[in-house]
C-alpha atoms as a PDB file:
ATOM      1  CA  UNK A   1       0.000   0.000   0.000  1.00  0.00           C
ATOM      2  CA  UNK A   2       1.491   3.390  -1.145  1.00  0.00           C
ATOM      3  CA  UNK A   3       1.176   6.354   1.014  1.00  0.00           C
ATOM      4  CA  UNK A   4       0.279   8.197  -2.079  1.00  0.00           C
ATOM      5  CA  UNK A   5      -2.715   6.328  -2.941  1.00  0.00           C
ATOM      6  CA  UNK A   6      -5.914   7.637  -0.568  1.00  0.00           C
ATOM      7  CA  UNK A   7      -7.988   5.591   1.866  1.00  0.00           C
ATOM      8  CA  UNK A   8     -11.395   5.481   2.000  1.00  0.00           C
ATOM      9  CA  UNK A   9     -13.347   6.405   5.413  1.00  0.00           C
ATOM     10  CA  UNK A  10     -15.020   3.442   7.039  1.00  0.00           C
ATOM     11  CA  UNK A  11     -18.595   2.568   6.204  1.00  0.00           C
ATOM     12  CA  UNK A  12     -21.761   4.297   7.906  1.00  0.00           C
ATOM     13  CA  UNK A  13     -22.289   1.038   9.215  1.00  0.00           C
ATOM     14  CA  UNK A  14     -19.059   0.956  11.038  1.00  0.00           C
ATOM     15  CA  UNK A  15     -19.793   4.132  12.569  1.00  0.00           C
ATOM     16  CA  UNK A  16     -23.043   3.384  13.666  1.00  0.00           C
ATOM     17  CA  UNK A  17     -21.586   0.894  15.760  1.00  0.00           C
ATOM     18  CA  UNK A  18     -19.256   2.965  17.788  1.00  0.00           C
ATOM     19  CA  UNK A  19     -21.851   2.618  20.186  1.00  0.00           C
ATOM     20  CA  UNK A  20     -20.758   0.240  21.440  1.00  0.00           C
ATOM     21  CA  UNK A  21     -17.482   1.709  23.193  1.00  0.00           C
ATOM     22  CA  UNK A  22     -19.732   2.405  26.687  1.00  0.00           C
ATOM     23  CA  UNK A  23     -19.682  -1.648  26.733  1.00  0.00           C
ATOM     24  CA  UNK A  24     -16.546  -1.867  26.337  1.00  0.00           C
ATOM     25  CA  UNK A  25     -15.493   0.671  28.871  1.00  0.00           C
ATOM     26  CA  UNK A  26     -18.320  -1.282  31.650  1.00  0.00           C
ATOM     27  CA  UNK A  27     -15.767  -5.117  30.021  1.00  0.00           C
ATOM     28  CA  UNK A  28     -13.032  -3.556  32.062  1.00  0.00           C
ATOM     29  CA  UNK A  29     -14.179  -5.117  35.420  1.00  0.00           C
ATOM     30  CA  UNK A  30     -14.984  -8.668  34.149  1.00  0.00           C
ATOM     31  CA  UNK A  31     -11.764  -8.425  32.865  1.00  0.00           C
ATOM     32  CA  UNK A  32      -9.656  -7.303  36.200  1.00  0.00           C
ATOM     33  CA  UNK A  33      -8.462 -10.661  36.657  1.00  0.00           C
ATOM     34  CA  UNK A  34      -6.549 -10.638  33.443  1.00  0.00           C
ATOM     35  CA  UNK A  35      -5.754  -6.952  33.835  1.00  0.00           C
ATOM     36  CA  UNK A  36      -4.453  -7.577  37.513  1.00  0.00           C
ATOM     37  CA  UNK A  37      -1.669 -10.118  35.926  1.00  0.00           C
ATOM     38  CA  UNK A  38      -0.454  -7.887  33.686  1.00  0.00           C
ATOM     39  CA  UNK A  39       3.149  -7.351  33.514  1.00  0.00           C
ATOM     40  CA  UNK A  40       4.468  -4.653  36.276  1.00  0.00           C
ATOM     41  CA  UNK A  41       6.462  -1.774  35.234  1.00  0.00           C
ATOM     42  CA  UNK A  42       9.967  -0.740  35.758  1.00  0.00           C
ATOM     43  CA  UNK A  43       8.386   2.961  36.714  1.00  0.00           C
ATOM     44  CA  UNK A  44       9.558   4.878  34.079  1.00  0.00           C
ATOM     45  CA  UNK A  45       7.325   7.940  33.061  1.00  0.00           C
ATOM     46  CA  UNK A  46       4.504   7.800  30.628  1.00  0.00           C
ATOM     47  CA  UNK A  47       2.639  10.618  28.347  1.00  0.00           C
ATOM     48  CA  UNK A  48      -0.961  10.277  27.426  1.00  0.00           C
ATOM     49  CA  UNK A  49      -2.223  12.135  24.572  1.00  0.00           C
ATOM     50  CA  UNK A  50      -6.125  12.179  23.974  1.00  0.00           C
ATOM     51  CA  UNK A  51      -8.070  12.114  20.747  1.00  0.00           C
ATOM     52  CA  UNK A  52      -9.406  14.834  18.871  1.00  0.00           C
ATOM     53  CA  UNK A  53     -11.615  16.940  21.022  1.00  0.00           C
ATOM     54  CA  UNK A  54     -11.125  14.847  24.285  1.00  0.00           C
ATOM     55  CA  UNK A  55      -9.189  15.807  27.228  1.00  0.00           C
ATOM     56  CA  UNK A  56      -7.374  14.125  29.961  1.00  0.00           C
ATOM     57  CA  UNK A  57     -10.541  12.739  31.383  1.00  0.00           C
ATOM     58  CA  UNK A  58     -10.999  10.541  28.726  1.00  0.00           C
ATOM     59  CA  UNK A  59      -7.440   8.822  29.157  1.00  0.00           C
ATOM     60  CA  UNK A  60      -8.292   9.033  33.116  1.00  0.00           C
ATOM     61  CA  UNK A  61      -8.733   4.956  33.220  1.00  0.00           C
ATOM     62  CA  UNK A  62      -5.587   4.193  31.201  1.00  0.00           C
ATOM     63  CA  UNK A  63      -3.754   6.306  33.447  1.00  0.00           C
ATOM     64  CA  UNK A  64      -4.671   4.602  35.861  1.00  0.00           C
ATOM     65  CA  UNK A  65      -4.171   1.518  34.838  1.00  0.00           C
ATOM     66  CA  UNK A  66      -0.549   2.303  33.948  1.00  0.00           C
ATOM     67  CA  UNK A  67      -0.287   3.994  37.500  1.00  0.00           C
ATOM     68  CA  UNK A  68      -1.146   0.379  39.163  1.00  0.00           C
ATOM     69  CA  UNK A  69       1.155  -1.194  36.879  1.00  0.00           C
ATOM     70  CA  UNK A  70       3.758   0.988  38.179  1.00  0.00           C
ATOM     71  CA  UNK A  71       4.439   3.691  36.393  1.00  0.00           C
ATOM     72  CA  UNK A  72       4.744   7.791  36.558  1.00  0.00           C
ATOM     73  CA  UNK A  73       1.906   8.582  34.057  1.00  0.00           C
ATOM     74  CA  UNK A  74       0.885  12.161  32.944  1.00  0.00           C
ATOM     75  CA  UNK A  75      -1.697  13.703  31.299  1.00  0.00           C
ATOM     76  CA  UNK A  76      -1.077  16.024  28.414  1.00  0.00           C
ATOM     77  CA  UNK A  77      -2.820  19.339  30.621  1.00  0.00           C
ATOM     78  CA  UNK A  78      -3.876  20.881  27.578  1.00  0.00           C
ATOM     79  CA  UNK A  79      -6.927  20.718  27.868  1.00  0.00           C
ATOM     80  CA  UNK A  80      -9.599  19.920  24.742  1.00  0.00           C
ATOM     81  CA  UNK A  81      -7.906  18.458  21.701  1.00  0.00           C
ATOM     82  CA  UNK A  82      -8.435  20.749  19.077  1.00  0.00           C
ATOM     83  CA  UNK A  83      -6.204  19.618  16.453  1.00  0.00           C
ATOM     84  CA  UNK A  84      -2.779  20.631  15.846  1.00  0.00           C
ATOM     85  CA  UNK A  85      -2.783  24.357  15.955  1.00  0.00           C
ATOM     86  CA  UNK A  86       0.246  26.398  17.234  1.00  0.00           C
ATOM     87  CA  UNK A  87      -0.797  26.535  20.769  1.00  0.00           C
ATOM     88  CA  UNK A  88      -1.055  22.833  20.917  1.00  0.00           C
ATOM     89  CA  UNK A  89       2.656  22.319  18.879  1.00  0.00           C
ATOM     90  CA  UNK A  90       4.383  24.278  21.155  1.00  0.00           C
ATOM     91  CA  UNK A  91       2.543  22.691  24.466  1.00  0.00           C
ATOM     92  CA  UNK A  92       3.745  19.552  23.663  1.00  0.00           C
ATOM     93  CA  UNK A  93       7.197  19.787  23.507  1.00  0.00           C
ATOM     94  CA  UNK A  94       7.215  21.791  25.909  1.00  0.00           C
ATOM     95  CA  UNK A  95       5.036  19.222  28.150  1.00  0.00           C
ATOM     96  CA  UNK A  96       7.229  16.678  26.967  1.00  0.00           C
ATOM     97  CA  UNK A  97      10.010  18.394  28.000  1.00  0.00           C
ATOM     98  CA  UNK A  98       8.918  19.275  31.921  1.00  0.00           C
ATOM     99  CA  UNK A  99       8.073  15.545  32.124  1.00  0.00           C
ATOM    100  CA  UNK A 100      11.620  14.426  30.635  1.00  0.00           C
ATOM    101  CA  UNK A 101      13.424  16.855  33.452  1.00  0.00           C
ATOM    102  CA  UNK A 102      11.454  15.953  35.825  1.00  0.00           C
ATOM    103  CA  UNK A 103      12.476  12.442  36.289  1.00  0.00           C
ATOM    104  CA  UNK A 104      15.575  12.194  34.780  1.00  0.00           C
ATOM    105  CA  UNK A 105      14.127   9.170  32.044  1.00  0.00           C
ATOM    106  CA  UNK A 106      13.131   8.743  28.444  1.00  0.00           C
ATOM    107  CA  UNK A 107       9.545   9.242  28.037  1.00  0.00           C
ATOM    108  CA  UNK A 108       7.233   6.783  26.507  1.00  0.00           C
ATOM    109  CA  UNK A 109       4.365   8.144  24.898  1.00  0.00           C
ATOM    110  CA  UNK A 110       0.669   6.831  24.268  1.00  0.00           C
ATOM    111  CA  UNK A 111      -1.498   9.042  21.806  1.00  0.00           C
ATOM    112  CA  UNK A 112      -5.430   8.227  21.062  1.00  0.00           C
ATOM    113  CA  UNK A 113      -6.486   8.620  17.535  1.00  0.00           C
ATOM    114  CA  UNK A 114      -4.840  11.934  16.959  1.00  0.00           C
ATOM    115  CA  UNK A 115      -3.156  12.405  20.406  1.00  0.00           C
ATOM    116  CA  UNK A 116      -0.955   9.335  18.229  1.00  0.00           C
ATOM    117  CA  UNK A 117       0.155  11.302  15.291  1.00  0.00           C
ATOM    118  CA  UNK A 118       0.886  13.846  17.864  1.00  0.00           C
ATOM    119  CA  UNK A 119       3.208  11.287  20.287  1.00  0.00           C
ATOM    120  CA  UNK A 120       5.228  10.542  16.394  1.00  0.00           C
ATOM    121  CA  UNK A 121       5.894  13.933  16.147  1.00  0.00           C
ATOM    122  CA  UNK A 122       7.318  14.483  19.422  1.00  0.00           C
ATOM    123  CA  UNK A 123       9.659  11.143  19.181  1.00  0.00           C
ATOM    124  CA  UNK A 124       9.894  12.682  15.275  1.00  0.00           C
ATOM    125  CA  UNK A 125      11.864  16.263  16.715  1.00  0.00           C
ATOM    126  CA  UNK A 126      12.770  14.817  20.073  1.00  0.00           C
ATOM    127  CA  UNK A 127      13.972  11.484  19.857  1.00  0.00           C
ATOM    128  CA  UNK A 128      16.222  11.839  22.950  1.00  0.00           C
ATOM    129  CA  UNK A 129      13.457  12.674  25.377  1.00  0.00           C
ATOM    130  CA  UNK A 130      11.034   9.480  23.670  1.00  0.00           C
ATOM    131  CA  UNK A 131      11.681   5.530  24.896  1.00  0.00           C
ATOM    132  CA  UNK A 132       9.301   4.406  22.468  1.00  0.00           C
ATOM    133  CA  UNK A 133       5.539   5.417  20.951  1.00  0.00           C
ATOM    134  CA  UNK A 134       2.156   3.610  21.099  1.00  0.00           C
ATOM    135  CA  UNK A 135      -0.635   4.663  19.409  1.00  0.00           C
ATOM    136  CA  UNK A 136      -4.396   3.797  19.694  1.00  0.00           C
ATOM    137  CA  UNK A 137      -5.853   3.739  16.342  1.00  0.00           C
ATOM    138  CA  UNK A 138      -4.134   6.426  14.866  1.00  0.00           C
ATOM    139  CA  UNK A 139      -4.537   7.011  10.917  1.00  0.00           C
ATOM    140  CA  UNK A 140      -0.635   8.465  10.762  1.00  0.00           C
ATOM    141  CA  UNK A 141      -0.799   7.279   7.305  1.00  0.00           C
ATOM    142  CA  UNK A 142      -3.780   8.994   5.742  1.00  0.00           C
ATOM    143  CA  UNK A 143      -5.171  11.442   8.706  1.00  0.00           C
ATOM    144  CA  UNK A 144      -7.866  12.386   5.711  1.00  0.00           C
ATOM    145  CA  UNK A 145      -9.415   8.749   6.213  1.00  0.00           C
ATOM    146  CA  UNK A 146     -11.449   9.540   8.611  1.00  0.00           C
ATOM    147  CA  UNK A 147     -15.278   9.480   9.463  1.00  0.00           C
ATOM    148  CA  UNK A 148     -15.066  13.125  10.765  1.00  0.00           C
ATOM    149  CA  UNK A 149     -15.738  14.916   7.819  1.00  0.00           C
ATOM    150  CA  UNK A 150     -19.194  12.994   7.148  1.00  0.00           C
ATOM    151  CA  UNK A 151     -19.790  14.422  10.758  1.00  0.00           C
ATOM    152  CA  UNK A 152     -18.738  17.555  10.516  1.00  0.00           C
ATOM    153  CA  UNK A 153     -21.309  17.785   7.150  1.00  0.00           C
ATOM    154  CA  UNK A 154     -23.870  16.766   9.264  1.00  0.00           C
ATOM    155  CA  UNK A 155     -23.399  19.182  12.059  1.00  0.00           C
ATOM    156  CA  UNK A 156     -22.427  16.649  14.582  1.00  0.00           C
ATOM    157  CA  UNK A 157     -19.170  17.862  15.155  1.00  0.00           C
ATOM    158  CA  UNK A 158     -17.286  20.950  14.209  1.00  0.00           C
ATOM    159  CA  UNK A 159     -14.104  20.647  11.671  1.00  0.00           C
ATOM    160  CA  UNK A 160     -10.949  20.425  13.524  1.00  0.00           C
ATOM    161  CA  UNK A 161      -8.129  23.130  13.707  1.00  0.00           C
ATOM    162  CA  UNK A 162      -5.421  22.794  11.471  1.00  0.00           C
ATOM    163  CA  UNK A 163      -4.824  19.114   9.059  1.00  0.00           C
ATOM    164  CA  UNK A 164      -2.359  18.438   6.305  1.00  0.00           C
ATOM    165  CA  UNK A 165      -4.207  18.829   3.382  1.00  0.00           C
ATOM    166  CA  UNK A 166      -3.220  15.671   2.048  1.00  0.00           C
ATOM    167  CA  UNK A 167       0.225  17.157   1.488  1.00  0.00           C
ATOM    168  CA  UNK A 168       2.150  15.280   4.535  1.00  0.00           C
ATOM    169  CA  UNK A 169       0.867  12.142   4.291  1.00  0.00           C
ATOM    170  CA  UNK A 170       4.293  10.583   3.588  1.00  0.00           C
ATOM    171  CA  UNK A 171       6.063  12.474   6.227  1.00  0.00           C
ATOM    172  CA  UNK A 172       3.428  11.471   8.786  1.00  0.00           C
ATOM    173  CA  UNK A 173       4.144   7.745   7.951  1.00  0.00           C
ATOM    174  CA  UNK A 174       7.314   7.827   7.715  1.00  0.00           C
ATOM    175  CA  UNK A 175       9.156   5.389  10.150  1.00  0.00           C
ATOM    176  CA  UNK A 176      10.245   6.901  13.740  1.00  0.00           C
ATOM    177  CA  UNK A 177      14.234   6.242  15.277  1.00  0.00           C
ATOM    178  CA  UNK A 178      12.280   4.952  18.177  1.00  0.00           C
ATOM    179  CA  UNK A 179      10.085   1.629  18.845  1.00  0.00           C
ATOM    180  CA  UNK A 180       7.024   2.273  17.624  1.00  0.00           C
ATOM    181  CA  UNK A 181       3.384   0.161  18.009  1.00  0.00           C
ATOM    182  CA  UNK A 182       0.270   0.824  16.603  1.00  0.00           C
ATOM    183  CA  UNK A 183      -2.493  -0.776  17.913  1.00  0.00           C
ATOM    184  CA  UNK A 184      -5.812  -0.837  15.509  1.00  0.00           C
ATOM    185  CA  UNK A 185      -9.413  -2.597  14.764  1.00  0.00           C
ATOM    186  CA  UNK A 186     -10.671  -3.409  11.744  1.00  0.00           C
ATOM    187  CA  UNK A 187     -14.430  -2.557  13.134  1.00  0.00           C
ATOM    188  CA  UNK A 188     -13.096   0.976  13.904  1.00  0.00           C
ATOM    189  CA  UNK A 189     -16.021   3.319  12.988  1.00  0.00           C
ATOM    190  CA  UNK A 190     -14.466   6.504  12.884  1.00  0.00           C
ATOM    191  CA  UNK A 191     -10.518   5.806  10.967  1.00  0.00           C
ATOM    192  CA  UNK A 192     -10.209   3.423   8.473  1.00  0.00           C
ATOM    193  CA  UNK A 193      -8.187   0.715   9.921  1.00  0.00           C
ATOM    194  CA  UNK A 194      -5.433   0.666   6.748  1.00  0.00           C
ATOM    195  CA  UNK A 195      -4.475   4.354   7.352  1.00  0.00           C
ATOM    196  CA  UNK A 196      -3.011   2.971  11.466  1.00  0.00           C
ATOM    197  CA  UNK A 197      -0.538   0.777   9.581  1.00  0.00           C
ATOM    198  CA  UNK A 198       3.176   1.325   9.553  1.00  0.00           C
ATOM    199  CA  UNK A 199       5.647  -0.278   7.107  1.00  0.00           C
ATOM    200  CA  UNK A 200       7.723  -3.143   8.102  1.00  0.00           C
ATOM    201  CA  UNK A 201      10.813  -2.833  10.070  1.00  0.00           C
ATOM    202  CA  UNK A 202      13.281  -3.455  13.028  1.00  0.00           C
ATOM    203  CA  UNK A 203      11.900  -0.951  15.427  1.00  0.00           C
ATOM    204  CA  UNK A 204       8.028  -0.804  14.382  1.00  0.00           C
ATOM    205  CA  UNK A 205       4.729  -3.242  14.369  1.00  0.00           C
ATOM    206  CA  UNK A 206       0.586  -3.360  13.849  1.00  0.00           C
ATOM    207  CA  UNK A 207      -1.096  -5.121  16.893  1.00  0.00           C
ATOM    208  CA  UNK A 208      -4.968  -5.713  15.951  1.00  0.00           C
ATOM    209  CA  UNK A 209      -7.672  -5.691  18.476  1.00  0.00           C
ATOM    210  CA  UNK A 210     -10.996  -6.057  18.366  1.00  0.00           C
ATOM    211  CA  UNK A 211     -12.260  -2.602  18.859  1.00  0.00           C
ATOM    212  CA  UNK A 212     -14.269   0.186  18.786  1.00  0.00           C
ATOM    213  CA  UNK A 213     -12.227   3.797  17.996  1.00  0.00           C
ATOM    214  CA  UNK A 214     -14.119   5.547  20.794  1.00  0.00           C
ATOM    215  CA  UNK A 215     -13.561   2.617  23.140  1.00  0.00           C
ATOM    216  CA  UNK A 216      -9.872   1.493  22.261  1.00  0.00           C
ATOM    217  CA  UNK A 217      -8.676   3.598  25.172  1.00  0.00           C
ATOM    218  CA  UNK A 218     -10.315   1.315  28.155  1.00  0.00           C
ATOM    219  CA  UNK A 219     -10.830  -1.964  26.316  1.00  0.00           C
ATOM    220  CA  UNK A 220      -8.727  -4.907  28.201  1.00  0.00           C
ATOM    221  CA  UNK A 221      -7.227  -6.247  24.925  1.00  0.00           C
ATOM    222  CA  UNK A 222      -5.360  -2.744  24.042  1.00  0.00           C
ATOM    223  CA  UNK A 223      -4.758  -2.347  28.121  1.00  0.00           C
ATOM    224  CA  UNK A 224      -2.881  -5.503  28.373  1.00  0.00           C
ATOM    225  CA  UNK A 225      -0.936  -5.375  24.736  1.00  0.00           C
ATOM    226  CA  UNK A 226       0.079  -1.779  26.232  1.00  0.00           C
ATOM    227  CA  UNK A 227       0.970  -3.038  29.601  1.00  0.00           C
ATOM    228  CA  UNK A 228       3.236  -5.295  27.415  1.00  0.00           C
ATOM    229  CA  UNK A 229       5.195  -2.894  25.586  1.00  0.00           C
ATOM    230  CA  UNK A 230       5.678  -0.724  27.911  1.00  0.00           C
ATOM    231  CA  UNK A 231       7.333  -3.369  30.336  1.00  0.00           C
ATOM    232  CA  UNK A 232      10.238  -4.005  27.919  1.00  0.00           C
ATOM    233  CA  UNK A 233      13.475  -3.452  28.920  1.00  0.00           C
ATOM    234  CA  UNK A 234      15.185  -0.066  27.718  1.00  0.00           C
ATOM    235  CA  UNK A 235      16.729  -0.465  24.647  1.00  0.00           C
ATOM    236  CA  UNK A 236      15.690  -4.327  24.229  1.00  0.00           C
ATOM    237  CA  UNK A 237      12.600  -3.573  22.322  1.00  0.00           C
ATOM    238  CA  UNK A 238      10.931  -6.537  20.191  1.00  0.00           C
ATOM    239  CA  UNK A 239       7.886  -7.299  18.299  1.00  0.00           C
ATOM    240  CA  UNK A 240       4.983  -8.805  20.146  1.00  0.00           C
ATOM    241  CA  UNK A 241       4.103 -12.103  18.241  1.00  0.00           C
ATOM    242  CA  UNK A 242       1.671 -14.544  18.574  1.00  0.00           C
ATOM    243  CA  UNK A 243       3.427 -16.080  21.641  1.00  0.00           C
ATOM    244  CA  UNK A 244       3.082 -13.286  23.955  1.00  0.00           C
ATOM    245  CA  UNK A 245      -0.594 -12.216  22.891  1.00  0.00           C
ATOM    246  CA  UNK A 246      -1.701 -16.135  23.516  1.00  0.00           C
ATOM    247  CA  UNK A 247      -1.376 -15.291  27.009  1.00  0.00           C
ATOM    248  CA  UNK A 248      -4.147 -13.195  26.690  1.00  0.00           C
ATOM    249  CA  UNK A 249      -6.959 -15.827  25.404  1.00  0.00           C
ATOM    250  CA  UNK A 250      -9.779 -13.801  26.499  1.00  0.00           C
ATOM    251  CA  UNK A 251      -8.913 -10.724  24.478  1.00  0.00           C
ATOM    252  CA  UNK A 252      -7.237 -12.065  21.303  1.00  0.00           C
ATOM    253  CA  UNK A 253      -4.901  -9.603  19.710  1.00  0.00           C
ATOM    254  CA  UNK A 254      -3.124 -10.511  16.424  1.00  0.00           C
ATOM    255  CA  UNK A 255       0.066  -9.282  15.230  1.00  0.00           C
ATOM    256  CA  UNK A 256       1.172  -8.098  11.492  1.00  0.00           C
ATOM    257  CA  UNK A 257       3.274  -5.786   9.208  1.00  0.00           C
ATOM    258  CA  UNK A 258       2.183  -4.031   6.154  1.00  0.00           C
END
């Protein structure tokens, strides 16, 4: 798949079942006995981003979660994700950069939807400060393949701040110096699941889940394949594979390349 050639959004149908993401958030406490054995942390510090026109309290479980699992995590304290406007650029790095100082450690960094191409940014101009990136169904490859648009026609949502215009989309998926994973769903309602795919290499891989986009945040399967990168030792990053998510029977997660 060339990053020249556009992707289409996903279906209506797709999006009408982003509904289900409330069900997914309420799966979180069948699932604590899974969650509970997830791998501890070696309590380095970790940067949430949220999605486009979200705020911290919408990462407020996975922060959690990471806190339990022993880790320093942070909240981006931007407030609502408006898209990438200048205000935002320059908040970031220089959030990045407070949370860097402050304890002394590469940063790993989690972005939602666009909170992700935001996270590949940072690790793009500040690879020093970044142990690796995760992102949650993040269309880094073609941000135009999106359901927003149809929304924003329909006066659901108003058009974000900023965008590429198409004219980035190769920088945007261009591979990072760090490890990278992006974790996506082929039911995602909202970003077509093709434009969350990175290209093949040493330091970067696709981890499926079965998802919704508004509900990837909470939902065990992407808690536990997170909880899983993020214990890795520094600078002894590897792929997933099938091994490691077969520990997780419950909340299947595949692995793949493009």
């Amino acid at each position: 798949m060339s990053v020249s050639q556009p992707i289409a959004p996903p279906s209506p149908l797709l999006l009408a079942l982003e509904g289900r993401a409330w069900l997914e958030f309420v799966s979180v406490v069948p699932a604590l006995p899974a969650l509970v054995r997830a791998p501890q942390g070696d309590g380095h510090p970790v940067l949430v981003l949220p999605g486009w026109l979200a705020s911290d309290r919408s990462t407020w479980l996975l922060r959690r979660f990471l806190r339990e699992r022993g880790y320093w995590s942070h909240g981006w304290r931007l407030g609502q994700n408006r898209g990438p406007n200048e205000a935002t650029v320059r908040g970031l790095a220089e959030r990045l950069q407070a949370v860097h100082e402050r304890h002394g450690q590469r940063v790993s960094l989690i972005g939602w939807s666009l909170g992700g191409i935001y996270a590949r940014e940072l690790a793009r101009h500040l690879p020093l400060h970044v142990r690796q990136v995760i992102t949650l169904a993040s269309p880094f490859r073609d941000p135009s393949a999106t359901a927003v648009a149809r929304l924003a026609r329909l006066g659901l949502v108003p058009p974000p701040e900023g965008g590429d215009g198409g004219t980035r989309r190769a920088h945007l998926a261009a591979p990072l110096a760090v490890p990278s994973t992006s974790i996506y769903s082929r039911t995602d309602g909202i970003v077509a699941w093709q434009s969350c795919l990175q290209e093949a290499g040493p330091l970067s891989e696709n981890v499926e889940v079965r998802s919704s986009h508004c509900g990837m945040g909470h939902h065990p399967a992407a808690l536990l394949v997170i909880a899983d990168r993020l214990a890795q030792p520094d600078g002894a990053w590897c792929p997933l594979g099938p091994a490691n998510a077969a520990r997780w029977p419950w909340f299947t997660a595949t692995t793949g390349r493009l």
